[in-house]
C-alpha atoms as a PDB file:
ATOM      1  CA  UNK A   1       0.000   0.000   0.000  1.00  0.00           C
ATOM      2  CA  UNK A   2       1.156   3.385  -0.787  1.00  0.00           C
ATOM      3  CA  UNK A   3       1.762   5.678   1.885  1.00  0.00           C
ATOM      4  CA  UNK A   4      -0.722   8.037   1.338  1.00  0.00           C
ATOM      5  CA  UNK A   5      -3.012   4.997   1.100  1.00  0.00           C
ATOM      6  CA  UNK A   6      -1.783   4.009   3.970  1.00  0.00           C
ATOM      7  CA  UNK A   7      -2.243   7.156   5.599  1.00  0.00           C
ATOM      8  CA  UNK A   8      -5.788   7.718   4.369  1.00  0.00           C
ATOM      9  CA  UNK A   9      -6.929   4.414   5.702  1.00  0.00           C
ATOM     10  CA  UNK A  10      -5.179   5.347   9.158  1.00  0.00           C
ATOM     11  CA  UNK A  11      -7.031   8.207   9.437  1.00  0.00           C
ATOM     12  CA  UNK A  12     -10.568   6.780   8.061  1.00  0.00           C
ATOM     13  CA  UNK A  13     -10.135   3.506  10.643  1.00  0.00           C
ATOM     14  CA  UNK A  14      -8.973   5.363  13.958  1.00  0.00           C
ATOM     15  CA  UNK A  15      -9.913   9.445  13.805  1.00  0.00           C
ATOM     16  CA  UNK A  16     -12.287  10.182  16.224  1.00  0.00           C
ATOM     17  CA  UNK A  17     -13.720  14.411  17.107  1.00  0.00           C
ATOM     18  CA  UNK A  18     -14.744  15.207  20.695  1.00  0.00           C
ATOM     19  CA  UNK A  19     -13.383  15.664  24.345  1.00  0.00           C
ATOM     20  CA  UNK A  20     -10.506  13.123  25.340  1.00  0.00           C
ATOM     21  CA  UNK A  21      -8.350  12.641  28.240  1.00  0.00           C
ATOM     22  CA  UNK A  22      -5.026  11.495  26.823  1.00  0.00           C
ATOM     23  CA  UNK A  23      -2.531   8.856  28.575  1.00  0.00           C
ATOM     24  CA  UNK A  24      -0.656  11.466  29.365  1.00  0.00           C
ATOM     25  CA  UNK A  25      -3.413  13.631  31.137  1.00  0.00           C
ATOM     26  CA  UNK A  26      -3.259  16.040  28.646  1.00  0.00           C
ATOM     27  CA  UNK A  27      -6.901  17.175  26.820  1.00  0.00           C
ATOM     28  CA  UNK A  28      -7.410  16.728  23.065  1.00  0.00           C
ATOM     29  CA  UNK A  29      -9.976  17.508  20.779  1.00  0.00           C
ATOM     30  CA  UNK A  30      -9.020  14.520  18.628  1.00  0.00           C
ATOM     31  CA  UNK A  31      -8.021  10.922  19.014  1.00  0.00           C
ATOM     32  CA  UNK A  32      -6.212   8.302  17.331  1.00  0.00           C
ATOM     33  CA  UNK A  33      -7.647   5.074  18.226  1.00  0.00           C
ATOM     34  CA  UNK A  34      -4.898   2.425  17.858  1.00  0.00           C
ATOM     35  CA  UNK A  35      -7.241  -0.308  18.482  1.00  0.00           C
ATOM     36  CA  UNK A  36      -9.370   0.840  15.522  1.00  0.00           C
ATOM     37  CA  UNK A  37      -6.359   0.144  13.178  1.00  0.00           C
ATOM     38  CA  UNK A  38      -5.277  -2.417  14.809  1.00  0.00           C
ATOM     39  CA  UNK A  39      -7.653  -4.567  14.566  1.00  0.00           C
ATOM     40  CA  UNK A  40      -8.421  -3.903  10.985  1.00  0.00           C
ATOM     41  CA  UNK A  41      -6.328  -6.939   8.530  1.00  0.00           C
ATOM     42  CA  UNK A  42      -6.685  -4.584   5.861  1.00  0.00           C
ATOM     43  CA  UNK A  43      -4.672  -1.725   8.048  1.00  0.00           C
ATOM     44  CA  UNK A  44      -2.739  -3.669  10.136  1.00  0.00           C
ATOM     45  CA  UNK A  45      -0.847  -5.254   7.227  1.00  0.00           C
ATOM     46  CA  UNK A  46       0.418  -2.642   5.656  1.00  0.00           C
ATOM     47  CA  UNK A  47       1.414  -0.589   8.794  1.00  0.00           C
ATOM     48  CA  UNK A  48       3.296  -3.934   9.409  1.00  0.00           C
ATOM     49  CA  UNK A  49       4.888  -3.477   6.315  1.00  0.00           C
ATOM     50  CA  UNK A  50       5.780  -0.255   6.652  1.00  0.00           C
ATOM     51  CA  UNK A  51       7.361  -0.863  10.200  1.00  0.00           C
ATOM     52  CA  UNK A  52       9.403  -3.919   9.416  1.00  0.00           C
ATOM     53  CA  UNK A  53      11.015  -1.364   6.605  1.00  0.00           C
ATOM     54  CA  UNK A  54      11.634   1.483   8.982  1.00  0.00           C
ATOM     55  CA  UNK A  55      12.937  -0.991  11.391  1.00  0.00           C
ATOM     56  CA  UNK A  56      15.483  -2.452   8.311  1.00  0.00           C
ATOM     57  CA  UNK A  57      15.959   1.565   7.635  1.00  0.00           C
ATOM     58  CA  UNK A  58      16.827   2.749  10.639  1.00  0.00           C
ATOM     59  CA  UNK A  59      17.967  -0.291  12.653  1.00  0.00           C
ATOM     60  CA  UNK A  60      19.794  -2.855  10.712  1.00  0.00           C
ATOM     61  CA  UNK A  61      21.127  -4.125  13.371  1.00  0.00           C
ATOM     62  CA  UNK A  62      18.390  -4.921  14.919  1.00  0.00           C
ATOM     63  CA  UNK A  63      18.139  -8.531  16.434  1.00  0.00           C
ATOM     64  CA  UNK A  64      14.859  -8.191  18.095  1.00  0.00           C
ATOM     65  CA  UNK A  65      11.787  -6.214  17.449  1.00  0.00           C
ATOM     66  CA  UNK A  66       9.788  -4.664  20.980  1.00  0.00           C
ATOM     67  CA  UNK A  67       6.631  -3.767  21.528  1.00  0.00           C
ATOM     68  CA  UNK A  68       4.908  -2.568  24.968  1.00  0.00           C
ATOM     69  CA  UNK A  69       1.692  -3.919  26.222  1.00  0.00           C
ATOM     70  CA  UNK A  70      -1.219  -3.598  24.969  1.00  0.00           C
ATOM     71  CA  UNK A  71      -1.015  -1.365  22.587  1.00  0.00           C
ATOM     72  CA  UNK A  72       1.925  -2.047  20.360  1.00  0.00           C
ATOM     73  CA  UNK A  73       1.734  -5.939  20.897  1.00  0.00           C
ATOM     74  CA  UNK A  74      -0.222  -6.440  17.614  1.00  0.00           C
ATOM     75  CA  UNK A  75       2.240  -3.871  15.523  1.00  0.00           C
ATOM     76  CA  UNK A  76       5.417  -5.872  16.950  1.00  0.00           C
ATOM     77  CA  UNK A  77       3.896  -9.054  15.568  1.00  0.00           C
ATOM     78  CA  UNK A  78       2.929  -7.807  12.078  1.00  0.00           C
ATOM     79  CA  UNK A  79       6.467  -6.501  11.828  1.00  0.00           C
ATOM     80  CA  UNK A  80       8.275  -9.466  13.229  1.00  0.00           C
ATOM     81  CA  UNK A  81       6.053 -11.156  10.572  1.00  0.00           C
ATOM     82  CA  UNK A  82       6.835  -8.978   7.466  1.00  0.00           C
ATOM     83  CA  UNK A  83      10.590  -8.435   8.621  1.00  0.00           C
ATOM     84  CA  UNK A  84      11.516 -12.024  10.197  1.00  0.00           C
ATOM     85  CA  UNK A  85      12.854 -10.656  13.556  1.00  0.00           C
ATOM     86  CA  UNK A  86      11.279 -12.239  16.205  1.00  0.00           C
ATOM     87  CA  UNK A  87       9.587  -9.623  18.976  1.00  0.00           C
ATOM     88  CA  UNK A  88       9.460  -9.044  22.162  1.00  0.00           C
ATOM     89  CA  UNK A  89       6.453  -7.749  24.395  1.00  0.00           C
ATOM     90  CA  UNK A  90       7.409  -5.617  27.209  1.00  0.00           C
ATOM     91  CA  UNK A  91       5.011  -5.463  30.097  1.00  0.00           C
ATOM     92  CA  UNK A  92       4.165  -2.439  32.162  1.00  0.00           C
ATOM     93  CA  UNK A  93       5.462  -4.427  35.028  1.00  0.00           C
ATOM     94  CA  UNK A  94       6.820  -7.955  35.520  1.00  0.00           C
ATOM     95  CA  UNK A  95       3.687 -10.775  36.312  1.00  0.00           C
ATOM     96  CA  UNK A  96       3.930 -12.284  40.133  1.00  0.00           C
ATOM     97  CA  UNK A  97       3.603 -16.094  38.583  1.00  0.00           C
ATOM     98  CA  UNK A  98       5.284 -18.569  36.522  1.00  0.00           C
ATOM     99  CA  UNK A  99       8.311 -16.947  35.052  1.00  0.00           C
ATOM    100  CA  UNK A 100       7.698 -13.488  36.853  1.00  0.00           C
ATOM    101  CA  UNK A 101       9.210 -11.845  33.337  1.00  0.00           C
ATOM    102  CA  UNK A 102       9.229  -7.998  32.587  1.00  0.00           C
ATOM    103  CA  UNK A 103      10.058  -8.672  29.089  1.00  0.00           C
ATOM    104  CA  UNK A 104       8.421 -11.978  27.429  1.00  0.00           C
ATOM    105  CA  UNK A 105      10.328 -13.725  24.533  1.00  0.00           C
ATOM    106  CA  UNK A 106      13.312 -15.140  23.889  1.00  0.00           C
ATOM    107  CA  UNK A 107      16.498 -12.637  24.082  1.00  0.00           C
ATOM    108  CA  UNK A 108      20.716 -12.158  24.845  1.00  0.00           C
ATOM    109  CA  UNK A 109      21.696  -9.803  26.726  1.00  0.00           C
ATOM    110  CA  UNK A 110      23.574  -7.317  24.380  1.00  0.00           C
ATOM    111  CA  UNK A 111      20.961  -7.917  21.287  1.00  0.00           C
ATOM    112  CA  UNK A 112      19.832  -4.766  19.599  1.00  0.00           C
ATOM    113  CA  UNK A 113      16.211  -3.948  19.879  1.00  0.00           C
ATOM    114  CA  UNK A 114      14.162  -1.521  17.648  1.00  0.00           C
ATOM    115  CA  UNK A 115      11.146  -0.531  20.155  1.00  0.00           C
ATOM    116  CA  UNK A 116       7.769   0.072  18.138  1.00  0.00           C
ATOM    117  CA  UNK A 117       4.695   2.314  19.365  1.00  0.00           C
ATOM    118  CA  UNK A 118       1.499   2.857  17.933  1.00  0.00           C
ATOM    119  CA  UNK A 119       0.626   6.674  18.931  1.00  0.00           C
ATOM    120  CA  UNK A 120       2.939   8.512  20.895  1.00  0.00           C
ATOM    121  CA  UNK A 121       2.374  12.041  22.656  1.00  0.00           C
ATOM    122  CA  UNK A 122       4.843  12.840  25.495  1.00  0.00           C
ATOM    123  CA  UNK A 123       6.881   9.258  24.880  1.00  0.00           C
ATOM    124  CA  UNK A 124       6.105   8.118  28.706  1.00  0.00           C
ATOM    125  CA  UNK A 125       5.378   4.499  27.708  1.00  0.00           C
ATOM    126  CA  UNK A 126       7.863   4.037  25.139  1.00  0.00           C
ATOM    127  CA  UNK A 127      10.339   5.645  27.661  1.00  0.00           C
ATOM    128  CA  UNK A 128       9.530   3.237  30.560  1.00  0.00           C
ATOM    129  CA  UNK A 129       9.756   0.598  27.661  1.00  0.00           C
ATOM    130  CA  UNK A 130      13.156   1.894  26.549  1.00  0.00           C
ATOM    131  CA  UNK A 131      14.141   1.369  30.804  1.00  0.00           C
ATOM    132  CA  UNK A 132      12.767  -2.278  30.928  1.00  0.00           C
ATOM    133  CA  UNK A 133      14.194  -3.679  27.563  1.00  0.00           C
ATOM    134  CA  UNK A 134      18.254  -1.564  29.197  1.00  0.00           C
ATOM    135  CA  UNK A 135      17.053  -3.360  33.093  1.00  0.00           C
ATOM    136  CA  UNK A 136      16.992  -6.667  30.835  1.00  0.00           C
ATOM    137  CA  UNK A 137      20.210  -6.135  29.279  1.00  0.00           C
ATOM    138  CA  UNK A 138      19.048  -5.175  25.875  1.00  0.00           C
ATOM    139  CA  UNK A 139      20.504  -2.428  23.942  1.00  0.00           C
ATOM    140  CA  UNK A 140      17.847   0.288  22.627  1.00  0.00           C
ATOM    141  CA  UNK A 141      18.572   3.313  20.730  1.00  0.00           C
ATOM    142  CA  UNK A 142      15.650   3.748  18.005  1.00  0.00           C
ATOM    143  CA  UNK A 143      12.226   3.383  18.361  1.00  0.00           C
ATOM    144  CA  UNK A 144       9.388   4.087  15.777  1.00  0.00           C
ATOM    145  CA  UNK A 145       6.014   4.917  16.231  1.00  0.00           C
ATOM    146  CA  UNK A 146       2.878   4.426  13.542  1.00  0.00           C
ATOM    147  CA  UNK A 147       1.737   7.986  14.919  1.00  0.00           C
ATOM    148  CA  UNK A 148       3.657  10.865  16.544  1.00  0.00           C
ATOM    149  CA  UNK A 149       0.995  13.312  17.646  1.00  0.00           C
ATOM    150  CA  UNK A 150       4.006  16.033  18.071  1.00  0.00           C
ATOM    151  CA  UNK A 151       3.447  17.122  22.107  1.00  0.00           C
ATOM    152  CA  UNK A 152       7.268  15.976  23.332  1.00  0.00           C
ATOM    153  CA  UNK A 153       7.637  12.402  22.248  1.00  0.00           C
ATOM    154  CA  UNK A 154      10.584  13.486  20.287  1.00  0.00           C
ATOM    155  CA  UNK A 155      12.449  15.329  22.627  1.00  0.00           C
ATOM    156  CA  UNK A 156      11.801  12.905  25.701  1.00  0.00           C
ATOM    157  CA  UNK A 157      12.990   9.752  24.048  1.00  0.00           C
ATOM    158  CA  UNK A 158      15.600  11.911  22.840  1.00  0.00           C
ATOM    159  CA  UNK A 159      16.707  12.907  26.500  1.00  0.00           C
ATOM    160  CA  UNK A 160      17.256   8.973  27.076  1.00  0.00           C
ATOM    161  CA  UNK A 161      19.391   8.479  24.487  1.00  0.00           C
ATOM    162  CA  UNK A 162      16.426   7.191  21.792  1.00  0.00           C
ATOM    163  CA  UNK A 163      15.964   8.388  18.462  1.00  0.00           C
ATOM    164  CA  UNK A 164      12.001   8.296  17.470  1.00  0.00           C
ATOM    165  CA  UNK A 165      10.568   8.026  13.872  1.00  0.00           C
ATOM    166  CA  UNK A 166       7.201   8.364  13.050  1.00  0.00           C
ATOM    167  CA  UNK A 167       5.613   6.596   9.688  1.00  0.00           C
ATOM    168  CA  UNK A 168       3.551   9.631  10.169  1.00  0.00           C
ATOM    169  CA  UNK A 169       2.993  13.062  12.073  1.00  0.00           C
ATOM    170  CA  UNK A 170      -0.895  13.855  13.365  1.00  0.00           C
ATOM    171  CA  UNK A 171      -0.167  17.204  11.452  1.00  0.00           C
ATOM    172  CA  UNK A 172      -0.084  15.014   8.410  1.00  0.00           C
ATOM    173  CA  UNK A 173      -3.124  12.570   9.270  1.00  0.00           C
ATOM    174  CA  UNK A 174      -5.119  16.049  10.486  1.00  0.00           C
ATOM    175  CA  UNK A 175      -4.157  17.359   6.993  1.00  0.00           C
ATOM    176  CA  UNK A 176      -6.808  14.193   5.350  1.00  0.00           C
ATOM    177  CA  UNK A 177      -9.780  15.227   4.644  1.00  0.00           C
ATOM    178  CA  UNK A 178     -11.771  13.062   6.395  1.00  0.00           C
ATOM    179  CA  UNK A 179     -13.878  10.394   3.849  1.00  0.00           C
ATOM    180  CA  UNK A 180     -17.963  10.615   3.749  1.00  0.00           C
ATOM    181  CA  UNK A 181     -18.273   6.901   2.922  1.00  0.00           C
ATOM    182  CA  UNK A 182     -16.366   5.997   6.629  1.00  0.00           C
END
């Protein structure tokens, strides 16, 4: 799929008008529903696509993909699928049974993990992410997100030592005009 194909659909499956309270506690008047696009085989495909080659892009030497609970779970699998890294899926906090793991899936200490996001506003999750994947051992310096809604992301991931890329900007998904048919 084309980016701006991509893009349109991105916008058509998860843009949603009104009053929301963000992760972040900050107050929008839009919001990107990942689970809208995630869901969707049609959408989640392509952004898989389009991960796995920012991930070859801007990671080769990446041994392991990552993605954070719940949210970027289903985008680290469609990646790992289209790229042929295996993944990782960080948890917000390490279970208290059976292996008691922070970070589930098979890794060396030392590999080199390429973090993925689905929307990212200050870069809070993917930062505690970045901290759990470096408490494991892992080595993290890139991450990408399928939407950077441009409120800090950058610049926090940046002050750990993390370079984020976006496939796209909300400026650019805002910028859609929005389709009649849904």
């Amino acid at each position: 799929m084309e980016r701006d194909d991509l893009g349109r659909a991105l916008r058509d499956a998860a843009y949603l008008e009104g009053d929301f309270v963000l992760r972040s506690g900050r107050r929008s008047r839009y919001y990107l529903d990942k689970y809208r696009f995630e869901t969707r085989p049609e959408v989640l495909g392509p952004i898989g696509a389009a991960l796995a080659d920012a991930v070859r892009e801007h990671e080769p030497d990446a041994d392991r993909i990552a993605g954070p609970e719940l949210g970027a779970v289903a985008l680290a699998a469609a990646a790992s699928l289209e790229s042929g890294l295996p993944f990782l899926i960080v948890r917000k906090e390490a279970k208290d049974y059976g292996t008691a793991n922070r970070i589930e899936g098979v890794h060396d200490e030392g590999d080199c993990v390429c973090l993925v996001e689905d929307v990212v506003t200050s870069g809070g999750a993917a930062v505690e992410a970045v901290h759990a994947l470096r408490e494991a051992g892992l080595r993290v310096s890139n991450a990408i997100c399928v939407v950077d809604r441009e409120e800090g992301g950058v610049d926090e991931l940046a002050r750990h030592a993390v370079r984020l890329r976006a496939l796209f900007r909300a400026s650019e998904l805002l910028e859609i005009p929005a389709n009649p048919h849904g």
